[in-house]
C-alpha atoms as a PDB file:
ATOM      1  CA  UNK A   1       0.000   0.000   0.000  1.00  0.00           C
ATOM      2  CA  UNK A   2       2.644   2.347   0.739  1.00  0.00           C
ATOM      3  CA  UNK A   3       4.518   2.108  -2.621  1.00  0.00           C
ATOM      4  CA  UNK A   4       0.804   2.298  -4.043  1.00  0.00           C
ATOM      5  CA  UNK A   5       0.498   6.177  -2.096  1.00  0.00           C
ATOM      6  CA  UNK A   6       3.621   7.334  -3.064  1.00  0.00           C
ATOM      7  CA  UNK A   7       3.188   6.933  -6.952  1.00  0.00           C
ATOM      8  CA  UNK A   8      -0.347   8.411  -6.564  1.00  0.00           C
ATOM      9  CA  UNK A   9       1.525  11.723  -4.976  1.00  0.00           C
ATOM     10  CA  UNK A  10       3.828  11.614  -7.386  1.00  0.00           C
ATOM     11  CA  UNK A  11       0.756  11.315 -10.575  1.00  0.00           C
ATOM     12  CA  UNK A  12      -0.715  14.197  -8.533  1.00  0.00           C
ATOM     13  CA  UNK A  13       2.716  16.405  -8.167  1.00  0.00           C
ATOM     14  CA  UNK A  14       3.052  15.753 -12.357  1.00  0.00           C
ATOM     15  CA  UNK A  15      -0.195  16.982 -13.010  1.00  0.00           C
ATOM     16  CA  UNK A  16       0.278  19.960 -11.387  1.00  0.00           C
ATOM     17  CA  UNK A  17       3.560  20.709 -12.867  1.00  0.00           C
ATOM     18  CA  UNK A  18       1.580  20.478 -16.829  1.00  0.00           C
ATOM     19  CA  UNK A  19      -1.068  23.024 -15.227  1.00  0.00           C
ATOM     20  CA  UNK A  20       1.927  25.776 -14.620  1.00  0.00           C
ATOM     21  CA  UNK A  21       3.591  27.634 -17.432  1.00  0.00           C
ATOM     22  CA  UNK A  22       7.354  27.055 -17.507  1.00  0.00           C
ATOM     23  CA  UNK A  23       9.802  29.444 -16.128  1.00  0.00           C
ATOM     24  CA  UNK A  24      10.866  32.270 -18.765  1.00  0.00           C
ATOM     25  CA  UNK A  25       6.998  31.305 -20.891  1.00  0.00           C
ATOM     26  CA  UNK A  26       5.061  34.088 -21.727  1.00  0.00           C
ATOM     27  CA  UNK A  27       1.695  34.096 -20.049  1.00  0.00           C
ATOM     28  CA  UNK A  28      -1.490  32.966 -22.025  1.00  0.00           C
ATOM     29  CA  UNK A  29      -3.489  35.305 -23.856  1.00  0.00           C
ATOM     30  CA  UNK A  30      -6.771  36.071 -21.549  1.00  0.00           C
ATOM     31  CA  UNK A  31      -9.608  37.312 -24.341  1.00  0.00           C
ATOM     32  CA  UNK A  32     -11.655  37.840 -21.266  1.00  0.00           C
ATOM     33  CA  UNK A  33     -14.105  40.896 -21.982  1.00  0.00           C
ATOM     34  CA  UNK A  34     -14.273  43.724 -19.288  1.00  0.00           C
ATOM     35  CA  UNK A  35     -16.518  46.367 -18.876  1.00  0.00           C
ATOM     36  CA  UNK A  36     -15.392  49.539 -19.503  1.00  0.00           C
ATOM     37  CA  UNK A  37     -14.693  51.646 -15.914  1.00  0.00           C
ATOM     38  CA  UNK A  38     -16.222  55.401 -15.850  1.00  0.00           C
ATOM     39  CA  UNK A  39     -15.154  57.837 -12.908  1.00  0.00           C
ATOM     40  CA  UNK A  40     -15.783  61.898 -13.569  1.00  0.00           C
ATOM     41  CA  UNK A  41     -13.243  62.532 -16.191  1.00  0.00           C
ATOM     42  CA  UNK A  42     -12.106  59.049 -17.441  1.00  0.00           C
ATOM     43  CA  UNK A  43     -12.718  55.853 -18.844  1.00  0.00           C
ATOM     44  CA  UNK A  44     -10.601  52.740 -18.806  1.00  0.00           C
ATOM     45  CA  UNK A  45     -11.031  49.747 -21.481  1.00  0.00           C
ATOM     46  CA  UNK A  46      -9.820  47.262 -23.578  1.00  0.00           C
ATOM     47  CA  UNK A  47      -8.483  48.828 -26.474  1.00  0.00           C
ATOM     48  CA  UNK A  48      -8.881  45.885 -28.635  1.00  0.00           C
ATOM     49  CA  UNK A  49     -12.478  46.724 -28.781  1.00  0.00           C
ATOM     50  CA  UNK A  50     -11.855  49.418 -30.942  1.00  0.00           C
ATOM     51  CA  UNK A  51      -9.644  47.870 -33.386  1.00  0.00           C
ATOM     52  CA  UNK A  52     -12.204  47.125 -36.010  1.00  0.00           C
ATOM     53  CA  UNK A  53     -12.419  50.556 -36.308  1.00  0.00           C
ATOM     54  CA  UNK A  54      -9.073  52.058 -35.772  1.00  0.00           C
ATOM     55  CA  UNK A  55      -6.836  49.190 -37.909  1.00  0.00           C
ATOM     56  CA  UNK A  56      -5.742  49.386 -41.301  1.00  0.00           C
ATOM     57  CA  UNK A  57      -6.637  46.232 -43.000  1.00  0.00           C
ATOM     58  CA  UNK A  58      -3.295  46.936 -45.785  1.00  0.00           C
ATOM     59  CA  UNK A  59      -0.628  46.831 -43.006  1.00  0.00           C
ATOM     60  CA  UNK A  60      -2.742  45.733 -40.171  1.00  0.00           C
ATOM     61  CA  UNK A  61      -1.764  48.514 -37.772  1.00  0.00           C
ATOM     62  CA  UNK A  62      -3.521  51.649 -36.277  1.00  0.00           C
ATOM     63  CA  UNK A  63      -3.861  54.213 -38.355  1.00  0.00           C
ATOM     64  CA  UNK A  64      -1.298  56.896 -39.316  1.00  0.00           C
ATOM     65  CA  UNK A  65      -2.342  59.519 -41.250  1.00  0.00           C
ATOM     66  CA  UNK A  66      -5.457  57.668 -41.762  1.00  0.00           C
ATOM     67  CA  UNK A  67      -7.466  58.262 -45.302  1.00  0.00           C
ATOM     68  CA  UNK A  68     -10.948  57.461 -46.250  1.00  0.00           C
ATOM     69  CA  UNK A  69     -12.276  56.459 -50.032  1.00  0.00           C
ATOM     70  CA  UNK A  70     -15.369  58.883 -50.574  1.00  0.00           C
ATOM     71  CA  UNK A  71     -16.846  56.326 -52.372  1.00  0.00           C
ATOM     72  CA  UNK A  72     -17.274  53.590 -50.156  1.00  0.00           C
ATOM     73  CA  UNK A  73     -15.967  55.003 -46.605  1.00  0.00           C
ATOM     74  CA  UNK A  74     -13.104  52.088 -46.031  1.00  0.00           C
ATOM     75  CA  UNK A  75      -9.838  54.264 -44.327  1.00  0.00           C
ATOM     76  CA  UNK A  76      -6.463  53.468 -43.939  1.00  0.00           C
ATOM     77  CA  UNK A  77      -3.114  54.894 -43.819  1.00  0.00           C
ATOM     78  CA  UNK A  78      -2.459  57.037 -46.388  1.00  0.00           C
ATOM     79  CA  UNK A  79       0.700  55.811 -47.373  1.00  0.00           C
ATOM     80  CA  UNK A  80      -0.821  52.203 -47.678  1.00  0.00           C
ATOM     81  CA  UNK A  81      -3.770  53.366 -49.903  1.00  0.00           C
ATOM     82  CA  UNK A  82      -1.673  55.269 -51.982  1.00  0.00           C
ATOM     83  CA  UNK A  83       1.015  51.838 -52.163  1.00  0.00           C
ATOM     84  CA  UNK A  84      -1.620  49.890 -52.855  1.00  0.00           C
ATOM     85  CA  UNK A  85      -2.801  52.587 -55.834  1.00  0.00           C
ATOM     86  CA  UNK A  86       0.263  52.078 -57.374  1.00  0.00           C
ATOM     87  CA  UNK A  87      -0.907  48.674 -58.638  1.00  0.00           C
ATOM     88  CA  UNK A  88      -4.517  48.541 -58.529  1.00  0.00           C
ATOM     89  CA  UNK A  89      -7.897  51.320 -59.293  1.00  0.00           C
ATOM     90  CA  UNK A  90     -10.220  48.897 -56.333  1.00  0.00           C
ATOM     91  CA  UNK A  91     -10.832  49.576 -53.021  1.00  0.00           C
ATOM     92  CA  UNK A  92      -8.501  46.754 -51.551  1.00  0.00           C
ATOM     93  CA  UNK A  93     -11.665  46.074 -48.330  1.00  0.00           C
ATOM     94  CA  UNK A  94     -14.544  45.887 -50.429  1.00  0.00           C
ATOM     95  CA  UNK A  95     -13.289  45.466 -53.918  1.00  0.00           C
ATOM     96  CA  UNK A  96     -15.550  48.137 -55.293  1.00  0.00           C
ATOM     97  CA  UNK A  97     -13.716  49.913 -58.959  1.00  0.00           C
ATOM     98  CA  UNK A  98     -12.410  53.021 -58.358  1.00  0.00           C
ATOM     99  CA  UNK A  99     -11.861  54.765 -62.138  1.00  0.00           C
ATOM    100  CA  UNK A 100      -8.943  55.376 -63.351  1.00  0.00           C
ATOM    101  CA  UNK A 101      -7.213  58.073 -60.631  1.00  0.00           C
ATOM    102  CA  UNK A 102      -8.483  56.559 -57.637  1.00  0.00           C
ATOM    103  CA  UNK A 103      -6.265  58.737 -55.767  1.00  0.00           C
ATOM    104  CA  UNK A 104      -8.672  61.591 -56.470  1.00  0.00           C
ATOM    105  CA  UNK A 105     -11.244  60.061 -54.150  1.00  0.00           C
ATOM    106  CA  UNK A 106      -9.191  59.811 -51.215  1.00  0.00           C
ATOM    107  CA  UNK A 107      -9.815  62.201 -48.320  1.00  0.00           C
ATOM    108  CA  UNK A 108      -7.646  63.159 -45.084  1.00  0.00           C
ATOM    109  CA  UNK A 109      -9.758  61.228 -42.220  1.00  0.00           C
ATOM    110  CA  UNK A 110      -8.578  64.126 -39.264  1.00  0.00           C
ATOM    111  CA  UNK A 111     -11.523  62.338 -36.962  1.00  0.00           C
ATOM    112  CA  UNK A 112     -10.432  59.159 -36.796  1.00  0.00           C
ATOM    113  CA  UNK A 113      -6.797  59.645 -36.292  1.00  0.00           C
ATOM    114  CA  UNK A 114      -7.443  62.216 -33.765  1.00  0.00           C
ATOM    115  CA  UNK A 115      -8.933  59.465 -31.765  1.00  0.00           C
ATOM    116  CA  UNK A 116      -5.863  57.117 -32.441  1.00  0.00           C
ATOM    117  CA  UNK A 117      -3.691  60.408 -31.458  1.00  0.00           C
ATOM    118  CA  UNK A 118      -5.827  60.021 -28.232  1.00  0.00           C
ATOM    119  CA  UNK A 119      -6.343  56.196 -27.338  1.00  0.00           C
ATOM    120  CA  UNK A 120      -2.597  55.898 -28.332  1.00  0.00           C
ATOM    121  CA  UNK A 121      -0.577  59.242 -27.088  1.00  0.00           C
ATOM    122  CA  UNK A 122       2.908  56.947 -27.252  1.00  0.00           C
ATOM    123  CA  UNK A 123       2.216  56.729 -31.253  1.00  0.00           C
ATOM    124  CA  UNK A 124       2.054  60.151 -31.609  1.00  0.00           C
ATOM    125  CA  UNK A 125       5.159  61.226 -29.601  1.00  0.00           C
ATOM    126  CA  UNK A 126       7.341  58.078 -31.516  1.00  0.00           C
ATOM    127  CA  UNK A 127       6.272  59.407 -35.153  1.00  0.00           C
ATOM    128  CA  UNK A 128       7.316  62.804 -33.832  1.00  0.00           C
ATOM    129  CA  UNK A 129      10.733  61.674 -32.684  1.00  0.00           C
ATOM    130  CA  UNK A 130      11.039  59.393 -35.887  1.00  0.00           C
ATOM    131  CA  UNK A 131      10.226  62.891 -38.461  1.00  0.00           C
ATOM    132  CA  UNK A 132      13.244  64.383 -36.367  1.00  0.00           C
ATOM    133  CA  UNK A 133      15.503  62.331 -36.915  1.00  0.00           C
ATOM    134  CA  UNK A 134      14.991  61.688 -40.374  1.00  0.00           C
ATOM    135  CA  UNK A 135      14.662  65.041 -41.020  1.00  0.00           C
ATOM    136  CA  UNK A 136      17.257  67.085 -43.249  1.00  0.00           C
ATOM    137  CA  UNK A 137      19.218  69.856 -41.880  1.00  0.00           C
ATOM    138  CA  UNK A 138      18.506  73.163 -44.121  1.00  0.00           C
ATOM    139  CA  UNK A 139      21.030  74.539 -46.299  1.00  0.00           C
ATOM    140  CA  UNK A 140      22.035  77.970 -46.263  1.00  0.00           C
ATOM    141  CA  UNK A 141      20.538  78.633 -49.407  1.00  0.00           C
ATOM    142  CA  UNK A 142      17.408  77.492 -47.787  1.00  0.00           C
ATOM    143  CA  UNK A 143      17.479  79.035 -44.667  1.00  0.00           C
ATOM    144  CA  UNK A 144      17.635  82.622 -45.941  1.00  0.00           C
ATOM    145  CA  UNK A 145      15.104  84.971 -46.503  1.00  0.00           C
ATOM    146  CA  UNK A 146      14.598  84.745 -50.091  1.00  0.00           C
ATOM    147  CA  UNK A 147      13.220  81.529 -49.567  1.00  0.00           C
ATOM    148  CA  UNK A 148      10.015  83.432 -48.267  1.00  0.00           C
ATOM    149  CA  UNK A 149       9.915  85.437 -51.499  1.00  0.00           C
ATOM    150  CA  UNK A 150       9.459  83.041 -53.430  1.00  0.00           C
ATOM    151  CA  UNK A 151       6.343  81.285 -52.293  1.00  0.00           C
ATOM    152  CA  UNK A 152       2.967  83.002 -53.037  1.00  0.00           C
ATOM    153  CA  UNK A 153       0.791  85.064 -50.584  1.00  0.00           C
ATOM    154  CA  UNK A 154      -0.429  82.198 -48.668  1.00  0.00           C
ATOM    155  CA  UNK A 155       2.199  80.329 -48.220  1.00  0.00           C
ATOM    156  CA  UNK A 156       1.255  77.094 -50.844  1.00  0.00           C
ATOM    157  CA  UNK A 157       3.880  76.553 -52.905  1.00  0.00           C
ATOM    158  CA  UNK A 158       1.940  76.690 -56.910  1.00  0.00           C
ATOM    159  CA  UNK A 159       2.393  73.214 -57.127  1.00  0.00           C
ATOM    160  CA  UNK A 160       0.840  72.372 -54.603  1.00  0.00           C
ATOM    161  CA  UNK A 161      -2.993  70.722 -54.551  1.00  0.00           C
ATOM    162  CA  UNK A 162      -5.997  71.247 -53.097  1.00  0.00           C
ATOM    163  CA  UNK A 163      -9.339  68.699 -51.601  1.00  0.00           C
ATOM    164  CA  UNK A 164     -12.234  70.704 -51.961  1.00  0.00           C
ATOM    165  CA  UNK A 165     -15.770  70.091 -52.292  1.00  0.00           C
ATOM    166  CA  UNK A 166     -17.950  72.389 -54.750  1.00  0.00           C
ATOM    167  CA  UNK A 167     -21.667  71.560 -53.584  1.00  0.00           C
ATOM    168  CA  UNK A 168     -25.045  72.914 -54.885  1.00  0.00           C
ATOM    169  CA  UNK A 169     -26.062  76.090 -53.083  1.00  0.00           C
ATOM    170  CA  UNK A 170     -29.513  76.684 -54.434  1.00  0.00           C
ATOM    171  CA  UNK A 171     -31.664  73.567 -56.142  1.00  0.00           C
ATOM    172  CA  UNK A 172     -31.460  74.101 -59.855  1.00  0.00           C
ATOM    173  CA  UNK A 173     -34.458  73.536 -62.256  1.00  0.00           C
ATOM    174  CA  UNK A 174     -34.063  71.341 -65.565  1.00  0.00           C
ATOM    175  CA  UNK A 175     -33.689  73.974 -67.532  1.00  0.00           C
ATOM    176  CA  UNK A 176     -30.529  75.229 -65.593  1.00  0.00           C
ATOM    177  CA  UNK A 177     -29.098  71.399 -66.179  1.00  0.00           C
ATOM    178  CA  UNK A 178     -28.631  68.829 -63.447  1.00  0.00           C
ATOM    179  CA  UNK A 179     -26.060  69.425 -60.455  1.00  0.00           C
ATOM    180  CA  UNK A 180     -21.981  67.728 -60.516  1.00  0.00           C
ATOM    181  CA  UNK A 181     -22.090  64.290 -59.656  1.00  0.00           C
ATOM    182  CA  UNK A 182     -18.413  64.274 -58.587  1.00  0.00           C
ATOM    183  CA  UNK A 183     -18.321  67.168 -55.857  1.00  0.00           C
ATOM    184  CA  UNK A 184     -15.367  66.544 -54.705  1.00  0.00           C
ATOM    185  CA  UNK A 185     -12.367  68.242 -56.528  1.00  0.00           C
ATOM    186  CA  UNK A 186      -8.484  68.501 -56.394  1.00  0.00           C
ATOM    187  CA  UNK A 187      -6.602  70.523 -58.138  1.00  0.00           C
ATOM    188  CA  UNK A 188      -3.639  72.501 -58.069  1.00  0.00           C
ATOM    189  CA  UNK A 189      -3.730  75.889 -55.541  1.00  0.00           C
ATOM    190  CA  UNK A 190      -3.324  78.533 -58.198  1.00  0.00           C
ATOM    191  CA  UNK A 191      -6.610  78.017 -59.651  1.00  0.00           C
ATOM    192  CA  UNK A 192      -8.875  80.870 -60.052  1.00  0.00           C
ATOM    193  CA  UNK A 193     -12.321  81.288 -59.099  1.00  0.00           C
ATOM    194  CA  UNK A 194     -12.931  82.270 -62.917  1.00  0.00           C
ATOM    195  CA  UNK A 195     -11.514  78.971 -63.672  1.00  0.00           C
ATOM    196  CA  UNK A 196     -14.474  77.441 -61.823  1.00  0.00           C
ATOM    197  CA  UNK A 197     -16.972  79.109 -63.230  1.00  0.00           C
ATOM    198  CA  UNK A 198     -15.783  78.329 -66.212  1.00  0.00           C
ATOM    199  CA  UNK A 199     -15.840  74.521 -65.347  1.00  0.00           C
ATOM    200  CA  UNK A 200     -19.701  74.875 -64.324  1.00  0.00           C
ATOM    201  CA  UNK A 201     -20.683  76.086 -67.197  1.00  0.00           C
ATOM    202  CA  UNK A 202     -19.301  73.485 -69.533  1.00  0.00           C
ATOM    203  CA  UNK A 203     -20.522  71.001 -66.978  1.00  0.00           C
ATOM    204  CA  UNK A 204     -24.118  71.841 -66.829  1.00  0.00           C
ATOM    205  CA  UNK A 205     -24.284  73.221 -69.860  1.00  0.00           C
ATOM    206  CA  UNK A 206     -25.266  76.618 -69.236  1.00  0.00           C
ATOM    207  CA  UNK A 207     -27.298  78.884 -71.105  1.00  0.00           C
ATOM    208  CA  UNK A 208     -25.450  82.353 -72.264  1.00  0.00           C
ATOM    209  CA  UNK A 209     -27.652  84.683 -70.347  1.00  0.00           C
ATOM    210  CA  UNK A 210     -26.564  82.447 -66.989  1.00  0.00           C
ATOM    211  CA  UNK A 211     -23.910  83.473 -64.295  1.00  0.00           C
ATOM    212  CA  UNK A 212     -22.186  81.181 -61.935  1.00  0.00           C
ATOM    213  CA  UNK A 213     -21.255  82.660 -58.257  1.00  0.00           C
ATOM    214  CA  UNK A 214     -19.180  80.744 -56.337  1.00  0.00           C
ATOM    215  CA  UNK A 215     -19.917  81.223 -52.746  1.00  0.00           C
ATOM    216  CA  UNK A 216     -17.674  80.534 -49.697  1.00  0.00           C
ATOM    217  CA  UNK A 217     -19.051  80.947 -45.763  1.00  0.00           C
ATOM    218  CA  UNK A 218     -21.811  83.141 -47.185  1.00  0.00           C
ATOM    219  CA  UNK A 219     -19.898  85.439 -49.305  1.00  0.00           C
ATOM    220  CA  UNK A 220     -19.199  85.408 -53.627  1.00  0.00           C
ATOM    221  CA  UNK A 221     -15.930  85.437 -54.495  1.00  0.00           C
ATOM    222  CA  UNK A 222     -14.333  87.485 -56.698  1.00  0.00           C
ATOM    223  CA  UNK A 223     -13.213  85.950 -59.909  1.00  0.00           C
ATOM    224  CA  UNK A 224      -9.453  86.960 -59.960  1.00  0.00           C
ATOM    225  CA  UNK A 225      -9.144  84.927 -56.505  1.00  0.00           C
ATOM    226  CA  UNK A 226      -7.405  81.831 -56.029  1.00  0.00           C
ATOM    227  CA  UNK A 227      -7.951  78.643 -54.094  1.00  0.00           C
ATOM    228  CA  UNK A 228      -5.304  78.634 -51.710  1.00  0.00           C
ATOM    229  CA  UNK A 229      -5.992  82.492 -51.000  1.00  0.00           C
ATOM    230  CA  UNK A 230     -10.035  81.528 -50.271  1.00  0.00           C
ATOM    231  CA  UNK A 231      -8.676  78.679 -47.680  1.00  0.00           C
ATOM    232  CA  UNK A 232      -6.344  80.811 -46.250  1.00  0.00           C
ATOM    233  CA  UNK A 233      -8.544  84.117 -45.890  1.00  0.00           C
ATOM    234  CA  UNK A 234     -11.911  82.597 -45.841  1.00  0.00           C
ATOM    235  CA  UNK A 235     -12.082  79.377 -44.673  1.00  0.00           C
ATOM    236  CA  UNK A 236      -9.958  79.221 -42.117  1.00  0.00           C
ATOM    237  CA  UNK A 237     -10.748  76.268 -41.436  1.00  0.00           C
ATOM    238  CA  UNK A 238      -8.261  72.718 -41.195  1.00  0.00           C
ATOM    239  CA  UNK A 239     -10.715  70.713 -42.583  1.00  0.00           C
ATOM    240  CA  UNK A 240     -11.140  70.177 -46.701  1.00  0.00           C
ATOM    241  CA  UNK A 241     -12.320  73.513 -48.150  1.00  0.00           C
ATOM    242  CA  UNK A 242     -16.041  73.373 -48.713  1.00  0.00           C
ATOM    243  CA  UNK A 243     -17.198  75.735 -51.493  1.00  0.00           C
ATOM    244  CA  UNK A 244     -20.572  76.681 -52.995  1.00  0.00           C
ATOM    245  CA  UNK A 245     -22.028  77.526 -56.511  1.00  0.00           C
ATOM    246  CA  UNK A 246     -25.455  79.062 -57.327  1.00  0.00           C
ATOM    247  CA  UNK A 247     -26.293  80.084 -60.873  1.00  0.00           C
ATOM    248  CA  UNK A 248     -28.336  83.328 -61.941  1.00  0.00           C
ATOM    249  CA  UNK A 249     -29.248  85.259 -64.854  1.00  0.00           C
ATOM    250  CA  UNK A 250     -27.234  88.011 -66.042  1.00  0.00           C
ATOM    251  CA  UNK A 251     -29.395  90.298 -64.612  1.00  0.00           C
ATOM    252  CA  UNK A 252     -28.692  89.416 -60.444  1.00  0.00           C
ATOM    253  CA  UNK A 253     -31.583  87.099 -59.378  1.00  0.00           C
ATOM    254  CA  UNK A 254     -30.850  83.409 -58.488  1.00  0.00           C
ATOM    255  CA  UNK A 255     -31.864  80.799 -61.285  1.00  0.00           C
ATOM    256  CA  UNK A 256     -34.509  79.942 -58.205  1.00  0.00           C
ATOM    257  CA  UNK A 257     -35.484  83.019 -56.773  1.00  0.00           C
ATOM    258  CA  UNK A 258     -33.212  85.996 -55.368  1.00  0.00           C
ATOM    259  CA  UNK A 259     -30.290  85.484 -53.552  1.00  0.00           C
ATOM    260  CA  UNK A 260     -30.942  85.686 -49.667  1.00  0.00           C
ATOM    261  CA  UNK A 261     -28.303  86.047 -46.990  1.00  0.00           C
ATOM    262  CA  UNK A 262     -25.499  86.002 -49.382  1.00  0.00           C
ATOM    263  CA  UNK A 263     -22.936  88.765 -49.020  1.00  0.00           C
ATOM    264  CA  UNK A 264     -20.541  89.630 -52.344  1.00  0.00           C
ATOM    265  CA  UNK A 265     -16.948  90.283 -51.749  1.00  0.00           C
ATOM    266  CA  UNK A 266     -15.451  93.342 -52.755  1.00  0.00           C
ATOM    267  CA  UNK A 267     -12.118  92.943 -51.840  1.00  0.00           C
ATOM    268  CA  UNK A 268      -9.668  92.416 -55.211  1.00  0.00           C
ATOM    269  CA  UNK A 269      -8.252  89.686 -55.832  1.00  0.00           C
ATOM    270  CA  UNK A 270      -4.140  90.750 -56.047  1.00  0.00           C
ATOM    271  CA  UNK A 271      -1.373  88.835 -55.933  1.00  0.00           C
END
């Protein structure tokens, strides 16, 4: 009986041994869910939670400098989407066809990388650290003054581009033509508000005796005016500069009725 105890301790010693992780092993995953905890100004959680929303499916981290496809609303990094553009015209999530310069329909996302800038405060201070050290040290031809000079008024270099959307300010009737069914532009910084109008009118086929006014927080433009100057002294704004057409006869009065609320500005358009 004895030697019958001792190799039933021994069974029981063995079995506890396969229960415990070895020394040095890494723990086991626990995918455990657990509630989020509120106090008065903060809220702990799992962040894995949010990953569905916050991961880019092309390199399968969070996002940096996250970008969103108009058409369908799938984001990633930019620098992913625009890889991945390289090679194909489809949304790489949900397959859908893209034209041919699908880059055109990609959009800065500055609400959902805010919140990865938030969740994830160490990403944002490594990136920063990362664009320093990479970063090239001026040259003295750069560092001087005449630098400056060179740019335009606000700042954009002219070959620079711009995301805007140009959305219908007034419903048109048929007779007008039908409203853009691509509202959201890029194009280079230097354009002209003439240039627009210009575009409008070949787009919805305007009739001769028909103006175009592009409108921007409430006030016309003038035509001499160019984007980057609008975004810089109108908009004011970081988000993608939102601008608005309404179409009238030569004569003042909206295609629709007269133009309420709408302020014209009288301020020239120099360089």
């Amino acid at each position: 009986h004895g030697g019958q105890k001792e190799d039933d301790n021994e069974e029981e010693r063995a079995g506890r041994q396969d229960d415990e992780p070895a020394p040095g092993a890494a723990p086991e995953y626990d995918d455990r869910y657990v509630e989020p905890v509120r106090d008065e100004k903060n809220i702990i959680f799992q962040t894995r939670i949010l990953n569905q929303h916050l991961v880019c499916t092309l390199c399968m981290g969070y996002f940096k400098d996250a970008c969103t496809i108009i058409e369908c609303l799938h984001t990633f990094c930019r620098s992913c989407i625009m890889r991945h553009f390289c090679e194909s015209n489809v949304c790489p999530q949900c397959d859908s066809q893209l034209g041919t310069n699908p880059k055109d329909l990609v959009r800065t996302d500055r609400t959902l990388q805010s919140i990865v800038d938030k969740v994830f405060p160490q990403f944002v201070q490594t990136n920063e650290q990362a664009k320093a050290a990479t970063k090239r040290p001026a040259t003295p031809e750069e560092s001087q003054p005449a630098k400056a000079q060179r740019q335009t008024p606000s700042g954009v270099e002219p070959h620079e581009e711009i995301s805007f959307s140009l959305q219908e300010d007034a419903p048109l009737s048929a007779e007008y033509g039908t409203k853009l069914e691509k509202p959201f532009l890029r194009t280079k910084a230097q354009l002209t508000v003439a240039h627009l109008k210009k575009y409008l009118n070949r787009k919805m086929s305007l009739s001769a005796d028909s103006e175009v006014d592009i409108v921007c927080r409430n006030r016309v433009m003038p035509a001499e005016i160019t984007l980057d100057r609008i975004v810089k002294e109108h908009w004011k704004d970081p988000e993608d500069l939102v601008l608005h057409y309404r179409v009238r006869t030569r004569g003042g009065e909206l295609a629709d009725g007269p133009a309420a609320g709408v302020a014209h500005d009288d301020v020239a358009g120099a360089t």
